[in-house]
C-alpha atoms as a PDB file:
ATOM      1  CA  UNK A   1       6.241   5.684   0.910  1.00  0.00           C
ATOM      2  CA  UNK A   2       5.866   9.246  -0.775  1.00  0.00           C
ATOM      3  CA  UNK A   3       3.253   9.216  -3.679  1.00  0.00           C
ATOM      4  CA  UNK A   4       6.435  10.666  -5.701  1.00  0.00           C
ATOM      5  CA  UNK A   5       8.526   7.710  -4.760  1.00  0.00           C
ATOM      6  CA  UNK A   6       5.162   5.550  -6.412  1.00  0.00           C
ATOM      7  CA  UNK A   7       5.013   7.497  -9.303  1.00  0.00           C
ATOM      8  CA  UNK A   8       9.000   6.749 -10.533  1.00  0.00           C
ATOM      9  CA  UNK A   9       7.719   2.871 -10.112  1.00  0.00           C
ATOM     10  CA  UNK A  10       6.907   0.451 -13.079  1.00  0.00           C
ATOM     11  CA  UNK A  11       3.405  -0.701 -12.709  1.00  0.00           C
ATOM     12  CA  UNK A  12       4.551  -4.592 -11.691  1.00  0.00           C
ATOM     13  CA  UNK A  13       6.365  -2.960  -8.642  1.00  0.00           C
ATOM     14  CA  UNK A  14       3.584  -1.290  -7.892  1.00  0.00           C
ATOM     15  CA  UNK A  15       1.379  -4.107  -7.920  1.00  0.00           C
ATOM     16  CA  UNK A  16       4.192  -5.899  -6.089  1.00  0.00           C
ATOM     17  CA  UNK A  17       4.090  -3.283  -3.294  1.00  0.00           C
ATOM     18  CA  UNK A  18       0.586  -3.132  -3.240  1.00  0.00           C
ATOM     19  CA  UNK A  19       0.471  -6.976  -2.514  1.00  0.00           C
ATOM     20  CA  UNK A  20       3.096  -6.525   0.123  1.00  0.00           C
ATOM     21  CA  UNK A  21       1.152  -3.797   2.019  1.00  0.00           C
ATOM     22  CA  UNK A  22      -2.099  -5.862   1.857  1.00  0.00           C
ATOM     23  CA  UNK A  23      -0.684  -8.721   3.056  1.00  0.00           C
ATOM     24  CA  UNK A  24       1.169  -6.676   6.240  1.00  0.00           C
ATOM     25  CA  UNK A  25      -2.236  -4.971   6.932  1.00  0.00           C
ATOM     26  CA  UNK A  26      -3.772  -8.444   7.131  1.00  0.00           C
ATOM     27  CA  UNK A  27      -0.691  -9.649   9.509  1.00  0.00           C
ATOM     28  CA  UNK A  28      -0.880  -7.168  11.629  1.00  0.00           C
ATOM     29  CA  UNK A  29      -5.026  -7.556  12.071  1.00  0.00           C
ATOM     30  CA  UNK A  30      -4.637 -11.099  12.728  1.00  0.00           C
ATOM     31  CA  UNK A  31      -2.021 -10.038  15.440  1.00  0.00           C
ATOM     32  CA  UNK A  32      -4.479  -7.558  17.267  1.00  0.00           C
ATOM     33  CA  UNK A  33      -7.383 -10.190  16.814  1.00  0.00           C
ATOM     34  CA  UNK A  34      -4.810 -12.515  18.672  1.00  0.00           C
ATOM     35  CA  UNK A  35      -4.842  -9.773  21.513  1.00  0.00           C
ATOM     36  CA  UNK A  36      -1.110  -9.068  20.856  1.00  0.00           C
ATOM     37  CA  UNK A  37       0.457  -5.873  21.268  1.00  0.00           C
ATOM     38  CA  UNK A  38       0.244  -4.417  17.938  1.00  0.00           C
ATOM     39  CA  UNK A  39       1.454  -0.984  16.972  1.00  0.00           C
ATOM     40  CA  UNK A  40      -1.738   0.990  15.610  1.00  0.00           C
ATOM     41  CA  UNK A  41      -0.094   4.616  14.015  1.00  0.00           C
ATOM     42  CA  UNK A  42       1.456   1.504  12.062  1.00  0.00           C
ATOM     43  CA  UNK A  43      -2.393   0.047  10.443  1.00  0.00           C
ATOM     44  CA  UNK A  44      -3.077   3.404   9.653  1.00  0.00           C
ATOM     45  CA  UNK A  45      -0.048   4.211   8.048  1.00  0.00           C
ATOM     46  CA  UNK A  46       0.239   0.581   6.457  1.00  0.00           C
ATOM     47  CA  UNK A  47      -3.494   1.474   5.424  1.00  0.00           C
ATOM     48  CA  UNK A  48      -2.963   5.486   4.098  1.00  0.00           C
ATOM     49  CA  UNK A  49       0.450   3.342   1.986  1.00  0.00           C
ATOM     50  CA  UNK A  50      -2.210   1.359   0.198  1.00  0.00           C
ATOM     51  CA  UNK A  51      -4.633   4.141  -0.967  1.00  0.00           C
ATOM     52  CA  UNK A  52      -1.340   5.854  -2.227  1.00  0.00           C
ATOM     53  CA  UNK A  53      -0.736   2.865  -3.932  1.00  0.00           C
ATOM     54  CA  UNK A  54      -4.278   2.377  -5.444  1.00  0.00           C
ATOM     55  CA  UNK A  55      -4.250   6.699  -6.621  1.00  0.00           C
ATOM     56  CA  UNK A  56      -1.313   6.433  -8.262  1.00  0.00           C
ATOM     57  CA  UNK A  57      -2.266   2.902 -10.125  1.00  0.00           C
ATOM     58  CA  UNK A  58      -5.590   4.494 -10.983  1.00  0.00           C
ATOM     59  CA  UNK A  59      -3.837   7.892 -12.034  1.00  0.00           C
ATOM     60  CA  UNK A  60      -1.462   5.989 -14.363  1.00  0.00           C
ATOM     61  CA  UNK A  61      -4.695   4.199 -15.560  1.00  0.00           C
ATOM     62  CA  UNK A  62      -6.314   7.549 -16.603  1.00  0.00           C
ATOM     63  CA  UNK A  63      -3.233   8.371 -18.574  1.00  0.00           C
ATOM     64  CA  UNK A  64      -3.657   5.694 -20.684  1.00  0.00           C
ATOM     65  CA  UNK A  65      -0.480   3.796 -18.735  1.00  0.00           C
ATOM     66  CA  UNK A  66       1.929   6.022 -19.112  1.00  0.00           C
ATOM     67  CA  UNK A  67       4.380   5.891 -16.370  1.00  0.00           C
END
């Protein structure tokens, strides 16, 4: 996900992705907990989605919602 891709969002899809992501990062934890083979370039991008998620929320937030 590009932050430009975020920004063309409505807020509920964003908070809809942003649930999505959370709950894949927590998947794929429990998976390497498990001692399963678990692809880690994909937590950290999975994790870097979600802060690009929660900047652009809190941007739009600091414009008073706009956008």
């Amino acid at each position: 996900m590009k932050a430009a891709e975020l920004r063309q969002m409505s807020a509920d899809e964003r908070t809809k992705a942003l649930a999505e992501q959370r709950k894949k990062l927590l998947d794929l934890r429990c998976s390497a907990s498990l001692g399963e083979d678990v692809n880690t370039a994909e937590l950290k991008n999975v994790r870097k989605d979600i802060a690009r998620l929660m900047t652009v929320m809190s941007e739009s937030a600091a414009q008073g919602g706009k956008a």
